[in-house]
Protein backbone atom coordinates (compact mmCIF):
# COMPACT_ATOMS: atom_id res chain seq x y z
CA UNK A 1 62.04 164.50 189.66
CA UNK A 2 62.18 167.21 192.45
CA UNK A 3 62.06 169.83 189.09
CA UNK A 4 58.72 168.29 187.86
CA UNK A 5 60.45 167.21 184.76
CA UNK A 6 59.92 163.58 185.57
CA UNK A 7 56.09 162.18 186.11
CA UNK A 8 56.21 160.08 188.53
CA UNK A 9 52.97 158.47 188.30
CA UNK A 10 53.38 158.17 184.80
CA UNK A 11 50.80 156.33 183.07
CA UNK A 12 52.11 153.20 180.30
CA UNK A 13 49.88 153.46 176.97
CA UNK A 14 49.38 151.31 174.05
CA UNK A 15 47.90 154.43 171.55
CA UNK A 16 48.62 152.28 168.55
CA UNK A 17 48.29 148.33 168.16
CA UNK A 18 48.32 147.17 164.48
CA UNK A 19 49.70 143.92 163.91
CA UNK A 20 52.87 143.63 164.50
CA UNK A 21 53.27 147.28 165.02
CA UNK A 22 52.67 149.21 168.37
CA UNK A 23 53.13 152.99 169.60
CA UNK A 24 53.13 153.97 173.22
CA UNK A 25 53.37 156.93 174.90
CA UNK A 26 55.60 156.55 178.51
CA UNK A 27 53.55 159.61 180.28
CA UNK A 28 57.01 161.60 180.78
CA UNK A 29 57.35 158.95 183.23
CA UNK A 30 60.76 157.08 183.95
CA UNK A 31 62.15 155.84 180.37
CA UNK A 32 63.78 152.82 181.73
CA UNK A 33 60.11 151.72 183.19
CA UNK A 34 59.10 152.40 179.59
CA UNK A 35 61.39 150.37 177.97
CA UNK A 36 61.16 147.45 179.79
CA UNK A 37 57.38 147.54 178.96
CA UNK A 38 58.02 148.26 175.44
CA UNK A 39 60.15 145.51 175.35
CA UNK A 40 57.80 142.79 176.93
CA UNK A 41 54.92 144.31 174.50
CA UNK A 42 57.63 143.83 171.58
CA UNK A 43 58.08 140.40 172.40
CA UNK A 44 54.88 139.01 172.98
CA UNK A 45 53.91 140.87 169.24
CA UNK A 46 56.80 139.19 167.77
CA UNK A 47 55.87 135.54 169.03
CA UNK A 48 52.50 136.29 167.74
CA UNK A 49 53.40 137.45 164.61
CA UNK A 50 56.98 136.83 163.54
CA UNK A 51 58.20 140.23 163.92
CA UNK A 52 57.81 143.56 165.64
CA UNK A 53 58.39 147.36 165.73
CA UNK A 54 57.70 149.32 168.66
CA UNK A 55 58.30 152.67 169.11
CA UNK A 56 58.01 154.89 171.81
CA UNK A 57 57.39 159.11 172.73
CA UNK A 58 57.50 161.08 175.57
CA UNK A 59 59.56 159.91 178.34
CA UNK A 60 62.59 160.53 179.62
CA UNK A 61 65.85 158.87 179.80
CA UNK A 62 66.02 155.15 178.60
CA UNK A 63 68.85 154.13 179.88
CA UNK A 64 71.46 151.71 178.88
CA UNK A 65 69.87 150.69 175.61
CA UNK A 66 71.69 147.22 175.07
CA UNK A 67 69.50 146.02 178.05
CA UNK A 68 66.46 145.91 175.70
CA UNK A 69 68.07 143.69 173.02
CA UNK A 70 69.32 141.47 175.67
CA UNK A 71 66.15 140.72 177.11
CA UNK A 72 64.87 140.21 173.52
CA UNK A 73 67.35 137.53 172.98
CA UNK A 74 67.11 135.72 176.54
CA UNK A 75 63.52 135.73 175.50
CA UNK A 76 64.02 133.74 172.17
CA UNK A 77 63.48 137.04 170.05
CA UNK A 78 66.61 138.36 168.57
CA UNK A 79 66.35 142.08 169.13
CA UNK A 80 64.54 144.23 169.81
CA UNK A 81 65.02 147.73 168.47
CA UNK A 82 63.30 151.75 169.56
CA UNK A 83 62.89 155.04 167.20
């Protein structure tokens, strides 16, 4: 953050919402902020339509990635699952 590398008022954006498909884009912001949204969006698109795929671009470090999955399957959904 103190390089620039990490935007810190890093906008969350939906650029693609098909379905039971969705793209954002996590601003360079904070990846574990990202994935945490992905993950909500994921699982409100998979109670709507049976399934989802997310996928994400452009932001930095996620994180421990099992968290996602997790909160998927607290949630009812049984994974969920980035590219």
């Amino acid at each position: 953050m103190e390089q620039g590398w990490v935007n810190t008022q890093a906008v969350f954006k939906i650029v693609s919402d098909v379905g039971s498909f969705a793209v954002i884009d996590g601003d360079w912001g904070l990846g574990q902020v990202m994935g945490r949204k992905a993950t909500d969006l994921a699982i409100h698109k998979a109670r709507e339509n049976g399934t989802a795929i997310v996928t994400g671009r452009q932001c930095c470090h996620m994180g421990r990635f099992g968290e996602y999955p997790e909160i998927a399957a607290r949630s009812g959904m049984a994974a969920v699952l980035f590219s």
